[in-house]
N, C-alpha and C. Protein backbone atom coordinates (compact mmCIF):
# COMPACT_ATOMS: atom_id res chain seq x y z
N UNK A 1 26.12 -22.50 0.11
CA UNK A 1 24.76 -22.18 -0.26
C UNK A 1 24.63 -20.76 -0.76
N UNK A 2 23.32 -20.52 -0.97
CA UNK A 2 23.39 -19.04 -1.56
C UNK A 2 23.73 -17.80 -0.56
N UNK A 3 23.48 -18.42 0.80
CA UNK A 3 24.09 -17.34 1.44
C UNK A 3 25.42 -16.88 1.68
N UNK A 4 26.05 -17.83 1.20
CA UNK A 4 27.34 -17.96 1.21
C UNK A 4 27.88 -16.03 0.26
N UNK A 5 27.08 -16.08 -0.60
CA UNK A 5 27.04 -14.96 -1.84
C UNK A 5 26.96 -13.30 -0.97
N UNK A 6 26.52 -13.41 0.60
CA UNK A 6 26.74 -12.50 0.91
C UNK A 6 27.89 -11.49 1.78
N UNK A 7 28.52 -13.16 1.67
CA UNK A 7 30.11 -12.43 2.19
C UNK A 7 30.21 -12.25 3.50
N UNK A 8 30.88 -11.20 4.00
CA UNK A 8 30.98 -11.01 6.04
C UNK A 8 29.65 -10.87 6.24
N UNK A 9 28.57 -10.17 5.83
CA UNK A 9 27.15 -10.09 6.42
C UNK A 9 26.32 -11.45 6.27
N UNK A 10 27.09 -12.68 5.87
CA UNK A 10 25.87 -13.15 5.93
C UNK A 10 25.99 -13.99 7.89
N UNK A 11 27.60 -13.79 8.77
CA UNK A 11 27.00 -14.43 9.99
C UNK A 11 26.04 -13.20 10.98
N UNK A 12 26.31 -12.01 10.69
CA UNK A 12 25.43 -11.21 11.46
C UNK A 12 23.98 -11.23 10.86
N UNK A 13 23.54 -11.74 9.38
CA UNK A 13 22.28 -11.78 9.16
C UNK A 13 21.24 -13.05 9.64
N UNK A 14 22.38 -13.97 9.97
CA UNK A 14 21.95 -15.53 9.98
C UNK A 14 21.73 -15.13 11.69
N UNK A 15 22.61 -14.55 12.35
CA UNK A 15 22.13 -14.59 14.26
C UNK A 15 20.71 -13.40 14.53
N UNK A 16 20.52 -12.28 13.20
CA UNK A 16 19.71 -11.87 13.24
C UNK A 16 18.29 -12.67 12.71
N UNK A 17 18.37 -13.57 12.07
CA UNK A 17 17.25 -14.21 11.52
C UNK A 17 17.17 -15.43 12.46
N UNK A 18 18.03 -15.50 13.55
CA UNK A 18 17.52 -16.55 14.09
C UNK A 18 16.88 -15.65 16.14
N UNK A 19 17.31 -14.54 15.63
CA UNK A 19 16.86 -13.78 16.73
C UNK A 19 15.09 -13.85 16.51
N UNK A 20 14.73 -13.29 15.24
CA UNK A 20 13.38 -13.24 14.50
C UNK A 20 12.65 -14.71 14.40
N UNK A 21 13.56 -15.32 14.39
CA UNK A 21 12.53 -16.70 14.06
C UNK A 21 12.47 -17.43 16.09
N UNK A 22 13.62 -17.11 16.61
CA UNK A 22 12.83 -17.00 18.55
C UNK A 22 11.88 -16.31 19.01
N UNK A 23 11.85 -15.23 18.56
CA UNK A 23 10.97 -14.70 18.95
C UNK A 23 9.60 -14.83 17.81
N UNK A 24 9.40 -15.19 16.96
CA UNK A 24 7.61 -15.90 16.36
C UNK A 24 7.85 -17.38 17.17
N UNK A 25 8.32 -17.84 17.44
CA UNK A 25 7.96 -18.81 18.16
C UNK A 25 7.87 -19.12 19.49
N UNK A 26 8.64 -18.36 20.09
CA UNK A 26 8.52 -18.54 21.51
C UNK A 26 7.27 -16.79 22.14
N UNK A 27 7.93 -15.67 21.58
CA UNK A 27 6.79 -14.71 21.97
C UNK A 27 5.90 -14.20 21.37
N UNK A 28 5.80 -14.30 19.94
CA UNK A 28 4.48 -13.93 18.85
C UNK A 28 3.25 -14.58 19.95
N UNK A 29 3.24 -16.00 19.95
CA UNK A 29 2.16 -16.33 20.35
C UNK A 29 1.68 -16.19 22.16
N UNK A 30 2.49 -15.90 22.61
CA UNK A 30 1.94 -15.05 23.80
C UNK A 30 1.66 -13.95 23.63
N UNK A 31 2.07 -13.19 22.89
CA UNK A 31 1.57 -11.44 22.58
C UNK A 31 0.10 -11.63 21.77
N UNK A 32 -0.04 -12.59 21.08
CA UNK A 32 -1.44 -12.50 20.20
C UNK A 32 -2.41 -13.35 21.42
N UNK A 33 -2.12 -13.83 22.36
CA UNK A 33 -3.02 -14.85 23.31
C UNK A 33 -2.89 -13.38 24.29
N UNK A 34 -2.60 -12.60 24.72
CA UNK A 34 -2.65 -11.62 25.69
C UNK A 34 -3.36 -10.33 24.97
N UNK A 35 -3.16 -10.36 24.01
CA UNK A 35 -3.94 -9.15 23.00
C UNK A 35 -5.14 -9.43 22.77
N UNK A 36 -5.46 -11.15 21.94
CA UNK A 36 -6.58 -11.04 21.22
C UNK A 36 -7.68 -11.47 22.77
N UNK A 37 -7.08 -12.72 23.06
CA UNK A 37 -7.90 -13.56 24.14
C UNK A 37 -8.43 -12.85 25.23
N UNK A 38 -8.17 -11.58 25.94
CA UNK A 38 -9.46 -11.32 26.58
C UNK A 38 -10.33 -10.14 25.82
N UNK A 39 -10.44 -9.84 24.73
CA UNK A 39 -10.78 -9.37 24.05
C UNK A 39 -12.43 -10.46 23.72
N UNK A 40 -11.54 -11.34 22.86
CA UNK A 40 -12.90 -12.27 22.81
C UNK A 40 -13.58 -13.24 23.79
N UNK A 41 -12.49 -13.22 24.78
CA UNK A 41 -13.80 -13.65 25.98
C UNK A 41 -14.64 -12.63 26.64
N UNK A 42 -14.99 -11.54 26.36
CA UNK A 42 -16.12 -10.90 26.58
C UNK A 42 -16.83 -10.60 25.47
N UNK A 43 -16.71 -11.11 24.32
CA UNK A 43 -17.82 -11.09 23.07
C UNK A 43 -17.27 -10.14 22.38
N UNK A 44 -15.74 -9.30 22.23
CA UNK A 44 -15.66 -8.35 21.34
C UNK A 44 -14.87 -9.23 20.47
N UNK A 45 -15.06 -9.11 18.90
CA UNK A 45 -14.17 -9.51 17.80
C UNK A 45 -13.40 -8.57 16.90
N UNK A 46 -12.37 -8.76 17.68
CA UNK A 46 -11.05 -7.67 17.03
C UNK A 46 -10.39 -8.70 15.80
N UNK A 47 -10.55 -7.62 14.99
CA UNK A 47 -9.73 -7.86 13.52
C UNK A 47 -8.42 -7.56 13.81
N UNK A 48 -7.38 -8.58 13.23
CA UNK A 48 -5.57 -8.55 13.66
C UNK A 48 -5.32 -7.65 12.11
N UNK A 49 -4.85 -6.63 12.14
CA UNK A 49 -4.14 -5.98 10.84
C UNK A 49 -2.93 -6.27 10.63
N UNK A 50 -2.64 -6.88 9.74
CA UNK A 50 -0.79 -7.28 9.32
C UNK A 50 -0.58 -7.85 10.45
N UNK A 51 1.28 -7.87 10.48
CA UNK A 51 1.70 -8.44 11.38
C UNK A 51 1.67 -10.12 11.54
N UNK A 52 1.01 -10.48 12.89
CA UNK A 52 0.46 -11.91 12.79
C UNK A 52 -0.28 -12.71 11.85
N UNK A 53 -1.79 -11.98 11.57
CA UNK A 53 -2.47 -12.44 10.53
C UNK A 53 -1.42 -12.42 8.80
N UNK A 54 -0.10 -11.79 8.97
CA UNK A 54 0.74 -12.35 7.73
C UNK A 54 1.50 -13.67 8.20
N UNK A 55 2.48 -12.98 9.65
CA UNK A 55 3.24 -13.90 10.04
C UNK A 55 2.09 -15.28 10.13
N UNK A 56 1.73 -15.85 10.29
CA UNK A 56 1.52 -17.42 10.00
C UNK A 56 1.06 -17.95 8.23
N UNK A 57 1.06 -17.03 7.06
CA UNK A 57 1.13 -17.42 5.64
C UNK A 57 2.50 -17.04 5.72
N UNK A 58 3.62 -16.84 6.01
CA UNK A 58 5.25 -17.39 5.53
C UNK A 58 5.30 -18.46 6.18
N UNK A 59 6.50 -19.00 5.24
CA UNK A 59 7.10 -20.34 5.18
C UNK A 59 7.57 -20.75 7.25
N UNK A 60 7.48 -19.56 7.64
CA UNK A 60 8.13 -19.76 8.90
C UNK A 60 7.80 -18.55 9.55
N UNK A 61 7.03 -18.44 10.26
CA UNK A 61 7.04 -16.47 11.02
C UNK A 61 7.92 -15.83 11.32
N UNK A 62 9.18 -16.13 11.60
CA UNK A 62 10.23 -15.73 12.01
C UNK A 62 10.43 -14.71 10.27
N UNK A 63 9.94 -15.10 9.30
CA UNK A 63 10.19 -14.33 8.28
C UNK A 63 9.34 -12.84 8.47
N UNK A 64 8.96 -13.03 8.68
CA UNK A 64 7.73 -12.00 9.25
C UNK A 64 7.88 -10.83 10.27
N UNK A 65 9.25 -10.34 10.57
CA UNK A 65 9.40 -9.69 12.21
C UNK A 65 8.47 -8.58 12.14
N UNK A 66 8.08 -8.50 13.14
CA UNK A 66 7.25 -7.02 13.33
C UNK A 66 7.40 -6.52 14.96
N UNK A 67 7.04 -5.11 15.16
CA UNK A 67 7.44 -4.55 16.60
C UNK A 67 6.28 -4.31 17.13
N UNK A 68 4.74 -4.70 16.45
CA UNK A 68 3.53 -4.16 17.33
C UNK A 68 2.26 -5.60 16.99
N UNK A 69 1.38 -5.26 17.34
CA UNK A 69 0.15 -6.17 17.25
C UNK A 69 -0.89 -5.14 16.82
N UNK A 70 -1.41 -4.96 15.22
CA UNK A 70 -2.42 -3.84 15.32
C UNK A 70 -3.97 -4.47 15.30
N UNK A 71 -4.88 -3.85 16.04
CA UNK A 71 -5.71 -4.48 16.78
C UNK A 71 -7.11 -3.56 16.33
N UNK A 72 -8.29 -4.03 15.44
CA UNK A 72 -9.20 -2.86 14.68
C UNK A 72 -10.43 -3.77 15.28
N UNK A 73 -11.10 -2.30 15.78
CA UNK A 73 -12.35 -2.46 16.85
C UNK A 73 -13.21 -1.19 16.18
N UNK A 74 -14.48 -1.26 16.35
CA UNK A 74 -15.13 0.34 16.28
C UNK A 74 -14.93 1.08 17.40
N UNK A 75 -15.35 2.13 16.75
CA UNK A 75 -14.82 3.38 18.48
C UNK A 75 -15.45 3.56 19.19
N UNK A 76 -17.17 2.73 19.18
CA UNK A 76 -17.99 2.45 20.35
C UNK A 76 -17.43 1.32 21.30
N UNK A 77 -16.51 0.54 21.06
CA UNK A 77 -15.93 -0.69 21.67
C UNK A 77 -14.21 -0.07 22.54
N UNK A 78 -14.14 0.92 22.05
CA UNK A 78 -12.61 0.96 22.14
C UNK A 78 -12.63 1.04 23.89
N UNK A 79 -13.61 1.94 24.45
CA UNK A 79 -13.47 2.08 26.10
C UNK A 79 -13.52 1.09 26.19
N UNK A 80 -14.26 0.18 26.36
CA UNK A 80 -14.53 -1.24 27.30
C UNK A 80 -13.40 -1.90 27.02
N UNK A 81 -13.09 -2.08 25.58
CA UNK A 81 -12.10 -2.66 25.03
C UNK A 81 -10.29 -2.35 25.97
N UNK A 82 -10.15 -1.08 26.38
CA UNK A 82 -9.31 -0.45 26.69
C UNK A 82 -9.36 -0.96 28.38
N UNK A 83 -10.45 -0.97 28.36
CA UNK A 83 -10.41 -1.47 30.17
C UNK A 83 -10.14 -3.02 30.32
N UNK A 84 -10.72 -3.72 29.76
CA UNK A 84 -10.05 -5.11 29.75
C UNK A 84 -9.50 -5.70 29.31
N UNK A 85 -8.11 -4.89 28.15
CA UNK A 85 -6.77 -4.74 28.46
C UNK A 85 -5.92 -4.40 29.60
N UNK A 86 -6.61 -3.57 30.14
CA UNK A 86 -5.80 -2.67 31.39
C UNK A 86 -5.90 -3.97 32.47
N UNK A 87 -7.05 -4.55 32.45
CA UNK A 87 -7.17 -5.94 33.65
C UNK A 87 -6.71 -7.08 33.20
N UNK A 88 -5.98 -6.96 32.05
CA UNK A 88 -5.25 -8.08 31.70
C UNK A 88 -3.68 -7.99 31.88
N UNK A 89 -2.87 -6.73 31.99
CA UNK A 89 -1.99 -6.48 32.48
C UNK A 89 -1.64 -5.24 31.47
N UNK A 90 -2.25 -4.86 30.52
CA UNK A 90 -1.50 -4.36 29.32
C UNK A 90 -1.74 -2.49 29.93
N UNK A 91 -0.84 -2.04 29.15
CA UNK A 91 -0.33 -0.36 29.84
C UNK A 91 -0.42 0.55 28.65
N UNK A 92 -1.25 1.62 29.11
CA UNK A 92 -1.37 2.92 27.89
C UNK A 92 0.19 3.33 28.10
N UNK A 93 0.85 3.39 26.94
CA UNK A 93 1.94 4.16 26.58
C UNK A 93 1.53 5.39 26.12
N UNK A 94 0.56 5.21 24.69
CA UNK A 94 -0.16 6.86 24.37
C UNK A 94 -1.54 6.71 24.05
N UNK A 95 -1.79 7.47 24.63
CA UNK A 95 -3.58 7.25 24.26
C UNK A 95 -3.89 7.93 23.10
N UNK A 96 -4.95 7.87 22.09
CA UNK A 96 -5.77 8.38 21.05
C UNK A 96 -5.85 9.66 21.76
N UNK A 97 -5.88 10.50 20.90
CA UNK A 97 -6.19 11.93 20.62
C UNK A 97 -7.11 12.26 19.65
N UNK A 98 -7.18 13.79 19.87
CA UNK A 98 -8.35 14.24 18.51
C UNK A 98 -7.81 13.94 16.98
N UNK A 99 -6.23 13.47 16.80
CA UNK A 99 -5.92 13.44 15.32
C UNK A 99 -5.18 12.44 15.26
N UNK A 100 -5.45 11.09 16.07
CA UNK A 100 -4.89 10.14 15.89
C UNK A 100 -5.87 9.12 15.97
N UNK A 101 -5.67 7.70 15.87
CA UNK A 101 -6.91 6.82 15.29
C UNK A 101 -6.46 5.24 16.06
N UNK A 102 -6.15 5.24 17.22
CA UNK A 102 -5.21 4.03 18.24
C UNK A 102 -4.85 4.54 19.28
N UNK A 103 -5.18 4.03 20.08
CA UNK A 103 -4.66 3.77 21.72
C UNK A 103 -3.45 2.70 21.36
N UNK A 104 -1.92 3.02 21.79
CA UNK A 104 -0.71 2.13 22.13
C UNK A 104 -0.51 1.76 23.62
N UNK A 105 -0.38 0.69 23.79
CA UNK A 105 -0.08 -0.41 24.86
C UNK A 105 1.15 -1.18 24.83
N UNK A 106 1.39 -1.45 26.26
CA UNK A 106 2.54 -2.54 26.46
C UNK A 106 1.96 -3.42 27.27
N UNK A 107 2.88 -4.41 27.75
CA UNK A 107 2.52 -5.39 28.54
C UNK A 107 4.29 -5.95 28.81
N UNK A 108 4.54 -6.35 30.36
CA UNK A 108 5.79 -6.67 30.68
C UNK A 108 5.74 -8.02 30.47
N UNK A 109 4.92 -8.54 30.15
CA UNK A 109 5.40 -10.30 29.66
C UNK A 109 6.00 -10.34 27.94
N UNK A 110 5.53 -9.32 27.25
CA UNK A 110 6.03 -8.91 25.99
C UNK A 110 6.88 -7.93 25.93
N UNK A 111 7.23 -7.61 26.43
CA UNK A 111 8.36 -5.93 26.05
C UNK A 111 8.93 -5.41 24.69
N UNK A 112 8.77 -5.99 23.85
CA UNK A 112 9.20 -5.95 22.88
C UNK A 112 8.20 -6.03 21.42
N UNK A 113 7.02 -6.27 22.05
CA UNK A 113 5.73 -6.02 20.99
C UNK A 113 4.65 -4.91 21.93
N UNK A 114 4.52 -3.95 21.13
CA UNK A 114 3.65 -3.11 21.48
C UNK A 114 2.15 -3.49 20.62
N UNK A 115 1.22 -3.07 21.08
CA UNK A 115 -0.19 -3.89 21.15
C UNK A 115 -0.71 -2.14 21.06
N UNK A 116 -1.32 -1.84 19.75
CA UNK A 116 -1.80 -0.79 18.77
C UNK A 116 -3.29 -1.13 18.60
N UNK A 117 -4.50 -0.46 19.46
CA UNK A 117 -5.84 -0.71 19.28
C UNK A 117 -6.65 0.27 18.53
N UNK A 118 -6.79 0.18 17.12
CA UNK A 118 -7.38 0.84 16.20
C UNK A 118 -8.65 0.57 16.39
N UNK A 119 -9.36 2.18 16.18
CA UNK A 119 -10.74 2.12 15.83
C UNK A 119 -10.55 2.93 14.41
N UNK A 120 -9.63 3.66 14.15
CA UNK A 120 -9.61 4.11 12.55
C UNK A 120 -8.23 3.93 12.11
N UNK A 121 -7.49 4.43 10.83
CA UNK A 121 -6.37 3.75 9.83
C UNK A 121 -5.67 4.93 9.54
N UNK A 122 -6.15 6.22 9.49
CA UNK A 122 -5.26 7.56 9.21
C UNK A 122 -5.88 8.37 10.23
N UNK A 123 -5.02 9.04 10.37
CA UNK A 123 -5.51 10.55 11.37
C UNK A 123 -5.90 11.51 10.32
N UNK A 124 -6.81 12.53 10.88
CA UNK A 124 -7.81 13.27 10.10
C UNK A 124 -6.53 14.71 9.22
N UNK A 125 -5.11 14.78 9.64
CA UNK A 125 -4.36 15.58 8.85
C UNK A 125 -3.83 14.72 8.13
N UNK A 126 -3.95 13.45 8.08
CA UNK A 126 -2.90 12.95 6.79
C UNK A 126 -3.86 11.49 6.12
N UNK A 127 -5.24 11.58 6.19
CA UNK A 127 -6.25 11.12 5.39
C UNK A 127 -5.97 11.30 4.22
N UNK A 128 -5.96 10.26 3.19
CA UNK A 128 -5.39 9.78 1.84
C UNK A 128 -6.39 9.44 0.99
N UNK A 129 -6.87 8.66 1.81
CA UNK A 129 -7.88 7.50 0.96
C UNK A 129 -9.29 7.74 1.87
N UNK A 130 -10.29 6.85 0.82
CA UNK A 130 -11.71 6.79 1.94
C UNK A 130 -11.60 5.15 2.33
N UNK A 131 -10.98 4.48 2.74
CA UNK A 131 -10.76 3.35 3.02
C UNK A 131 -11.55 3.58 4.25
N UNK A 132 -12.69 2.60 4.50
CA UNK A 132 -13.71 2.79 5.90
C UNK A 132 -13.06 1.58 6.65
N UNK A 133 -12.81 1.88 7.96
CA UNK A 133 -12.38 1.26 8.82
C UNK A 133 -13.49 0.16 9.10
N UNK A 134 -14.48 0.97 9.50
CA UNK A 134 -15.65 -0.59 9.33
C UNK A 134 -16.09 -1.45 8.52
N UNK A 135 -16.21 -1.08 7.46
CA UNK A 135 -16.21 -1.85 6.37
C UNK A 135 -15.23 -2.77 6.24
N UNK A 136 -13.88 -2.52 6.62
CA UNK A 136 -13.13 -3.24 6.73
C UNK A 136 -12.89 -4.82 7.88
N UNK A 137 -13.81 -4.05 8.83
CA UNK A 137 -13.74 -4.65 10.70
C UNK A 137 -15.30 -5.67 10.26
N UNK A 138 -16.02 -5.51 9.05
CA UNK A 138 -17.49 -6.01 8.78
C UNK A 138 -16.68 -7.28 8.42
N UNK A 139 -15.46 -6.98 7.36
CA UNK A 139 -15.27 -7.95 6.26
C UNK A 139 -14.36 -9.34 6.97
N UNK A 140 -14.55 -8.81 8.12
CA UNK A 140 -13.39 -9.86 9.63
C UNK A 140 -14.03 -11.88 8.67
N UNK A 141 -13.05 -12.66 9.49
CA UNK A 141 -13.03 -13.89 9.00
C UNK A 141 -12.68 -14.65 10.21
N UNK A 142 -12.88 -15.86 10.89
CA UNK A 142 -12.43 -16.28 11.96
C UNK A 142 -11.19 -17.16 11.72
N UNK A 143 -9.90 -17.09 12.29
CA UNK A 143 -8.81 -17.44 12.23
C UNK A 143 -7.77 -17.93 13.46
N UNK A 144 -7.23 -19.28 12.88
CA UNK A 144 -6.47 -19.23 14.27
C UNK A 144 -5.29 -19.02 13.96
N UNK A 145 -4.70 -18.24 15.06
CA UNK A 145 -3.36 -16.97 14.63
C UNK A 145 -2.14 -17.45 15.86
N UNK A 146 -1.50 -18.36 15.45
CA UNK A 146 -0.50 -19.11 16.27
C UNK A 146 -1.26 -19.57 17.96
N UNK A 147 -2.34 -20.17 17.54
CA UNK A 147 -3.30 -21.34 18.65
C UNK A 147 -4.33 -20.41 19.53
N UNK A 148 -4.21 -19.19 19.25
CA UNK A 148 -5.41 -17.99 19.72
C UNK A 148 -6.92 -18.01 17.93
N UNK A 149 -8.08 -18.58 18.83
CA UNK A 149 -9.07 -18.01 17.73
C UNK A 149 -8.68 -16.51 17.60
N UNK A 150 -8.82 -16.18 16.75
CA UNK A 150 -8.92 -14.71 16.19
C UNK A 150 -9.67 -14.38 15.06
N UNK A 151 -9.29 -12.55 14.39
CA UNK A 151 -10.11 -12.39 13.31
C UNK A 151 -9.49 -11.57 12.48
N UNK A 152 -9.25 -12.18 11.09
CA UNK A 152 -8.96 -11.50 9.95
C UNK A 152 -9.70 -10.81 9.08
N UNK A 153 -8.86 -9.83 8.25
CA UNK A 153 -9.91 -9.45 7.26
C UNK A 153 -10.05 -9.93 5.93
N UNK A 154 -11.09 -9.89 5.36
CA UNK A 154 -11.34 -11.08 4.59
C UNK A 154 -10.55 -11.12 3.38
N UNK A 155 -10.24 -11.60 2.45
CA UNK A 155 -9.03 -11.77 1.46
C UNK A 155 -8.88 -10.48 0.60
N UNK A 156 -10.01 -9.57 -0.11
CA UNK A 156 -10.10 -9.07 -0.99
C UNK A 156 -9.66 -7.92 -0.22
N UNK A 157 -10.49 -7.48 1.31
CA UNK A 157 -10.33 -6.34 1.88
C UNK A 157 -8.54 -6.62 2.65
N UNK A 158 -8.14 -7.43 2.99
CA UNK A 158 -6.97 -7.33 3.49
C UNK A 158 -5.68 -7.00 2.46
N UNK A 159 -5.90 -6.89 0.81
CA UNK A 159 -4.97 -6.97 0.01
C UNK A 159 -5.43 -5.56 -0.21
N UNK A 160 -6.09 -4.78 -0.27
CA UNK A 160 -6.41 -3.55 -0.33
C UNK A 160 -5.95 -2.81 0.90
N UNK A 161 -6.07 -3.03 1.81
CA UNK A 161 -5.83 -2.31 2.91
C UNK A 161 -4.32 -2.59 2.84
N UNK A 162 -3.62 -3.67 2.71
CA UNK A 162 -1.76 -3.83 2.74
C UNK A 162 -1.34 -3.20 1.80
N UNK A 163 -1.66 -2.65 0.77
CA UNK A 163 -1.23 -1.89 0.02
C UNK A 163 -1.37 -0.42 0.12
N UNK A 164 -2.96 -0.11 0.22
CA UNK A 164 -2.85 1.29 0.92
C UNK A 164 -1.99 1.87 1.82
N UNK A 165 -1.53 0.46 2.96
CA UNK A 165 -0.89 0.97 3.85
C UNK A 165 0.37 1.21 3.86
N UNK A 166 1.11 0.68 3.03
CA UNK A 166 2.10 0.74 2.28
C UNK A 166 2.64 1.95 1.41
N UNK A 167 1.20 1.89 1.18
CA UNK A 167 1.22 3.53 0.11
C UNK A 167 1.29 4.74 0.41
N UNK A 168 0.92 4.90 1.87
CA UNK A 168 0.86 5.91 2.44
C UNK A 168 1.64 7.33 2.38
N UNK A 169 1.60 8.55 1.96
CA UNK A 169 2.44 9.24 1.74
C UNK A 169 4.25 9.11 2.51
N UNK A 170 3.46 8.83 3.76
CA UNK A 170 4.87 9.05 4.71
C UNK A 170 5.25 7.15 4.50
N UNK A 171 4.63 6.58 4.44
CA UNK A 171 5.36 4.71 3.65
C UNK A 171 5.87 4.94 2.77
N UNK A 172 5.13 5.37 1.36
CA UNK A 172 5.57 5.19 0.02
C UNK A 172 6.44 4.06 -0.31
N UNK A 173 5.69 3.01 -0.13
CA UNK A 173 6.52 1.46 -0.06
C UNK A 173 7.86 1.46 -0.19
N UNK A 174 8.23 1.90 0.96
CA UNK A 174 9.79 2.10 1.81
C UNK A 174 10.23 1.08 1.79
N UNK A 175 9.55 -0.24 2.50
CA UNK A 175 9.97 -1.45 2.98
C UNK A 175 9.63 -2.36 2.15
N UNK A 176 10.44 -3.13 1.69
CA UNK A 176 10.16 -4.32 1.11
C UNK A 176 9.29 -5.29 1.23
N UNK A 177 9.35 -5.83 2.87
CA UNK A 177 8.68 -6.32 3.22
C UNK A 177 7.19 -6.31 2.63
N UNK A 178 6.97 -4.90 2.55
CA UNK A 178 5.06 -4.43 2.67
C UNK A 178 4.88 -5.33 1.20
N UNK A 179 6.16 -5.45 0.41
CA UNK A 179 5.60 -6.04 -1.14
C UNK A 179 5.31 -7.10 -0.95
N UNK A 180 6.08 -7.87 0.02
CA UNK A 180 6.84 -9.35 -0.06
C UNK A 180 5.39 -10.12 0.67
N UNK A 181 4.83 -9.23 1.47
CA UNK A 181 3.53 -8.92 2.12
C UNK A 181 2.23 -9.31 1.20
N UNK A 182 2.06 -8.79 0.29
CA UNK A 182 1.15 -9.03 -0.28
C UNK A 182 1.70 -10.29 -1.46
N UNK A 183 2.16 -10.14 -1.71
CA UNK A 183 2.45 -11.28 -2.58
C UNK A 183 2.45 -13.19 -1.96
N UNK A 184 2.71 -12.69 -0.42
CA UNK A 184 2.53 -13.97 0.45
C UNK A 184 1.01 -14.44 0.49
N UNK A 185 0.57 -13.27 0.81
CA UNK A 185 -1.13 -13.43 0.91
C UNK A 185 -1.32 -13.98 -0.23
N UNK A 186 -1.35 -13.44 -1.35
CA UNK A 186 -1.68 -13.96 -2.63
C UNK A 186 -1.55 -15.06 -3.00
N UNK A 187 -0.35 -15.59 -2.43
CA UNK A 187 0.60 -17.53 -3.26
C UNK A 187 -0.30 -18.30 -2.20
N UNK A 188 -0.52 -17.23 -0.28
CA UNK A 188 -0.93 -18.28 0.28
C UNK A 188 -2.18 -18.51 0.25
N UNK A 189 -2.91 -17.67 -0.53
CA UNK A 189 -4.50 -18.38 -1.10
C UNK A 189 -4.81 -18.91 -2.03
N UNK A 190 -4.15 -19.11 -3.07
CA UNK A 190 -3.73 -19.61 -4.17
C UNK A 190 -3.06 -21.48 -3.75
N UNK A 191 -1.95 -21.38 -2.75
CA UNK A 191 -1.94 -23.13 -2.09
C UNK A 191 -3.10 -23.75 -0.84
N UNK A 192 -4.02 -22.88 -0.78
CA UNK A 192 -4.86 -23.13 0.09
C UNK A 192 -6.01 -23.26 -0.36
N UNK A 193 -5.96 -23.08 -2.00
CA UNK A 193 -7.19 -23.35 -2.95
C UNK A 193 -8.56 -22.56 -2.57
N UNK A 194 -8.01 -20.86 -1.99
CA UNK A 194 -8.74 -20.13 -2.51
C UNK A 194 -8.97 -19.11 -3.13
N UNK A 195 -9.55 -18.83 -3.57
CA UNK A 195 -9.85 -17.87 -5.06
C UNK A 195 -9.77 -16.16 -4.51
N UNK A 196 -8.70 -15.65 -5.13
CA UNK A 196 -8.81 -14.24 -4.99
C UNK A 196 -9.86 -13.52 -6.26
N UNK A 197 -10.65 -12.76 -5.51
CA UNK A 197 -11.87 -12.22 -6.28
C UNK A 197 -11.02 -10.67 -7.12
N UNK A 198 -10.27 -10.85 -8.03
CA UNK A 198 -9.51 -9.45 -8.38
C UNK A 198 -10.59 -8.48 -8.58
N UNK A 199 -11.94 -8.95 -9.49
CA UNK A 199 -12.47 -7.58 -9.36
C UNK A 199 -13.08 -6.75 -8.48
N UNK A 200 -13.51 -7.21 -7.49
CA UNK A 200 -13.71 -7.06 -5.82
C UNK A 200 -12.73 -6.28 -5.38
N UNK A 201 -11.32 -6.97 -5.58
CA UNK A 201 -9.91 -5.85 -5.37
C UNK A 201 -10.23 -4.71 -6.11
N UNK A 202 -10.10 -4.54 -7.55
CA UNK A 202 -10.56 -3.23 -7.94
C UNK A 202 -11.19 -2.51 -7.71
N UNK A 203 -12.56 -3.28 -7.11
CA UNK A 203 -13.69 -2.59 -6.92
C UNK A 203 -13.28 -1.75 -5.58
N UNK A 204 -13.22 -2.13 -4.55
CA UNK A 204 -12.22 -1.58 -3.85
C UNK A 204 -11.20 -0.48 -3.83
N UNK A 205 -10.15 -0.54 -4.49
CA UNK A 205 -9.30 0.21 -4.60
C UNK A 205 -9.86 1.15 -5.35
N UNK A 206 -10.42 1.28 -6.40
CA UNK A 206 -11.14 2.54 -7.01
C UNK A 206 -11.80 2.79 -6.20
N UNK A 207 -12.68 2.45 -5.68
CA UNK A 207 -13.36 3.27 -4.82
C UNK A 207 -12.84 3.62 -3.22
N UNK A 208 -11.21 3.14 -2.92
CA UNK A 208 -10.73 3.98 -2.11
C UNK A 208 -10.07 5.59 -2.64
């Protein structure tokens, strides 16, 4: 097959891709049911940034690896929000500061996905863009994200924001992935027969 074309790397890539595709299936969806779910059983609706809300448009999530869950709330929500995480089992690793824009968490049933609760997208020294975090958290969509209801952002604002984020001085679309990223979104609204609004995207991006 074509992997055949990669020579000695392709058995260490094949035990690594099957490391990635155990874990979206067996722990993605406990990390997004421990993240999102007591979140929205007390009435807060957290928007999923990347990550999950991609991993389920590939062919398989396991295509998809990621090391965190990023989690966008306003910053009137983030205390309460932060406390019933903490009673769900999940652990401040680093808390938000004056120039950072997320509280990071763990949880020992996940060890290996860290759970990132945004109320903003850049810290105030390396602000790029005017990309509004709420505006973004307005444009949420209801979604189910490997058998947890959840909330996305809505098509036009989520292809704007994956690219920005991508773009980022210190990203400067490093990773492939971030391309491979948007282009998934794109095919997978396109087989799901819905309409990407491009000038909405523009509208958008110029005015980030």
């Amino acid at each position: 097959g074509a992997t055949a074309a990669l020579g000695p790397s392709e058995a260490p890539l094949r035990a690594l891709a099957d490391v990635y595709r155990m874990e979206a299936h067996l722990l993605l969806p406990r990390a997004v049911a421990l993240a999102v779910g007591p979140l929205t059983e007390i009435g807060l609706q957290p928007g999923i940034l990347k990550g999950p809300a991609l991993a389920i448009r590939y062919a398989d999530p396991g295509l998809r690896p990621m090391a965190d869950i990023d989690l966008l709330l306003p910053h009137e929500e983030h205390v309460r929000a932060l406390a019933t995480l903490d009673a769900a089992g999940w652990h401040v690793a680093r808390s938000a500061h004056h120039d950072s824009y997320d509280t990071v968490l763990t949880h020992p049933d996940v060890p290996s996905l860290a759970l990132e609760l945004h109320f903003g997208l850049e810290s105030g020294s390396q602000k790029v863009t005017t990309l509004d975090p709420i505006a973004l958290w307005r444009s949420r969509r209801p979604i189910d994200c490997l058998g947890t209801p959840a909330y996305a952002l809505s098509l036009e604002e989520e292809i704007v924001h994956l690219a920005a984020h991508a773009g980022k001085p210190h990203h400067s679309f490093l990773r492939l992935i971030w391309i491979a990223d948007i282009a998934t979104v794109v095919a997978s609204a396109e087989e799901s027969g819905a309409v990407v609004d491009w000038s909405r995207v523009s509208e958008l991006a110029q005015a980030e």
